[in-house]
Protein backbone atom coordinates (compact mmCIF):
# COMPACT_ATOMS: atom_id res chain seq x y z
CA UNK A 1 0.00 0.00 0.00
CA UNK A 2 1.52 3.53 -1.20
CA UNK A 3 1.84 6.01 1.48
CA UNK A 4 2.77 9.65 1.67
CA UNK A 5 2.38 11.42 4.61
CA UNK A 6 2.96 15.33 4.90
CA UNK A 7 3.70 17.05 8.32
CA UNK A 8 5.32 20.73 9.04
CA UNK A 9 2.31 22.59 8.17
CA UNK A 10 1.47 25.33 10.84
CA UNK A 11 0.40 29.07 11.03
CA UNK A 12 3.48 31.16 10.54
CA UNK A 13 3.98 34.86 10.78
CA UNK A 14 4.60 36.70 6.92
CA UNK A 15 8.53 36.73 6.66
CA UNK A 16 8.93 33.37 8.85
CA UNK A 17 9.92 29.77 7.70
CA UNK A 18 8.17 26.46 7.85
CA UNK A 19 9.90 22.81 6.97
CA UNK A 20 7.58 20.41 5.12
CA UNK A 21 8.05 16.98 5.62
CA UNK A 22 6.87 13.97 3.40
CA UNK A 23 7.29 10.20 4.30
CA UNK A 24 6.74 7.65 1.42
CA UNK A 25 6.36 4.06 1.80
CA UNK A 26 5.05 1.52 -0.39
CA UNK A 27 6.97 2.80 -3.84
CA UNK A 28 10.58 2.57 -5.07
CA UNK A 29 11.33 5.75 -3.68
CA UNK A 30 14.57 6.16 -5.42
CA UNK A 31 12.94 6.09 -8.74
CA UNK A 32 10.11 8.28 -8.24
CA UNK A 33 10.70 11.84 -8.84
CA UNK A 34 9.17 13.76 -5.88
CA UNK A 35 7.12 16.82 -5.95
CA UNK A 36 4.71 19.12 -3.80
CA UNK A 37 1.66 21.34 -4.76
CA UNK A 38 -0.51 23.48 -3.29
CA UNK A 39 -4.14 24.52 -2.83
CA UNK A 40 -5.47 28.05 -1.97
CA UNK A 41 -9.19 27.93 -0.38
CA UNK A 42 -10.74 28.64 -3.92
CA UNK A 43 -8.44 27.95 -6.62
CA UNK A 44 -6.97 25.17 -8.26
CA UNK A 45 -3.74 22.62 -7.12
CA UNK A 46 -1.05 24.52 -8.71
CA UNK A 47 2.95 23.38 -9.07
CA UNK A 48 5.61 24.53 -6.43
CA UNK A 49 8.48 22.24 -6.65
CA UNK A 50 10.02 19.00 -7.66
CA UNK A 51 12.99 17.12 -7.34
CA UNK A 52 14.29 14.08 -9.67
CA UNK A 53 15.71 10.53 -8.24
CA UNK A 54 19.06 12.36 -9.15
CA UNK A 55 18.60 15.92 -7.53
CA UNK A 56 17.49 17.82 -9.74
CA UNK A 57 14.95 20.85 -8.93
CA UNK A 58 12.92 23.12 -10.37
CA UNK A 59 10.24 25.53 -8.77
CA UNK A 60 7.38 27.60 -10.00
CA UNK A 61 8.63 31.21 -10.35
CA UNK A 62 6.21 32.44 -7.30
CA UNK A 63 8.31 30.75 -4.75
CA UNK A 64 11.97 30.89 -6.71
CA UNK A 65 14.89 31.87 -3.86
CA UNK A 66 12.27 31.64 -1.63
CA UNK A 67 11.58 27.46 -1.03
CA UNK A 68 14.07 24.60 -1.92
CA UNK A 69 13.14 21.31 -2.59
CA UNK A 70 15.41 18.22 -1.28
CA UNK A 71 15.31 14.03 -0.94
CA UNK A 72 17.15 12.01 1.31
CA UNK A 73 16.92 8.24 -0.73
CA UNK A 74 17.84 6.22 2.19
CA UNK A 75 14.97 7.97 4.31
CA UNK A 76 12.42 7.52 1.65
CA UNK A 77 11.74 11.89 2.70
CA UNK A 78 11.50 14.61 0.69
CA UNK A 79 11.35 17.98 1.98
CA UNK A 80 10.25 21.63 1.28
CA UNK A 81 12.18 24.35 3.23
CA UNK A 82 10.22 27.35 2.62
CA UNK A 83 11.83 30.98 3.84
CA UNK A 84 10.07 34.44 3.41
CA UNK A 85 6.81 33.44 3.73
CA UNK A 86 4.18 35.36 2.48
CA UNK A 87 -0.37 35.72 3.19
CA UNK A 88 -0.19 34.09 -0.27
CA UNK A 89 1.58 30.99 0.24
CA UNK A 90 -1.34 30.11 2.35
CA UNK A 91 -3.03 27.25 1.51
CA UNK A 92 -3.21 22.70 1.46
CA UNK A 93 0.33 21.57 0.28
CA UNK A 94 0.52 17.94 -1.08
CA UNK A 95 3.17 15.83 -1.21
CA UNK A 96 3.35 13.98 -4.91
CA UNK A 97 5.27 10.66 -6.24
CA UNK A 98 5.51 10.04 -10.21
CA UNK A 99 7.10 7.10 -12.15
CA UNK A 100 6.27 6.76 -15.60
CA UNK A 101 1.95 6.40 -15.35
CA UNK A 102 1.77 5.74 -11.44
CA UNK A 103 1.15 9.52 -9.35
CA UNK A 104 0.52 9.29 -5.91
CA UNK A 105 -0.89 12.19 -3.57
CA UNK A 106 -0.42 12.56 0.12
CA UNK A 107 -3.37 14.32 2.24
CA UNK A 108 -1.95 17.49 2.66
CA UNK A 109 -1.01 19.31 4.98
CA UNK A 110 -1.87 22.77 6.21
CA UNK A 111 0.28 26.06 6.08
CA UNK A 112 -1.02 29.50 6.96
CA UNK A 113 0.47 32.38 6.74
CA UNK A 114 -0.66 35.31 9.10
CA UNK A 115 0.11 39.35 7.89
């Protein structure tokens, strides 16, 4: 059974930091390439960063310099460090798994960000 479980989310002051945590189980994890999104109360799952089974990242341009995306294989973990927080990060972020036509979604987890 495929598992991803998201934790970090919290209510944060604008200008703070949050970590993100996701814990797969059930998948090659090495293989997969890693990725989380993001819901805002009233608009759709958008894109905010991924990371391949070899390292390499790429973010949407809202959160560029701002979050960084990173694995640890032997964990099975991914992570979101996200820095400079802003009201508009707010929102349900997902933790997502993709190998060739297999996506899995974790059930979110909840960041707010206070002004």
């Amino acid at each position: 059974q495929v598992q991803l479980v998201e934790s970090g989310g919290g209510l944060v002051q604008a200008g703070g930091s949050l970590r993100l945590s996701c814990a797969a189980s059930g998948i090659d994890f090495n293989i997969h390439s890693m990725s989380w999104y993001r819901q805002a109360p009233g608009k759709q799952r958008e894109f905010v960063a991924t990371i391949s089974p070899l390292h390499r990242t790429d973010q949407s341009d809202s959160v560029k310099g701002r979050f960084a995306i990173s694995r640890d294989n032997a964990k099975n973990l991914v992570y979101l460090q996200m820095d400079s927080l802003k009201p508009g990060d707010t929102g349900v972020y997902y933790c997502h798994a993709e190998f060739a036509r297999n996506v899995y979604w974790g059930q979110g987890t909840q960041v707010t960000v206070s002004s």
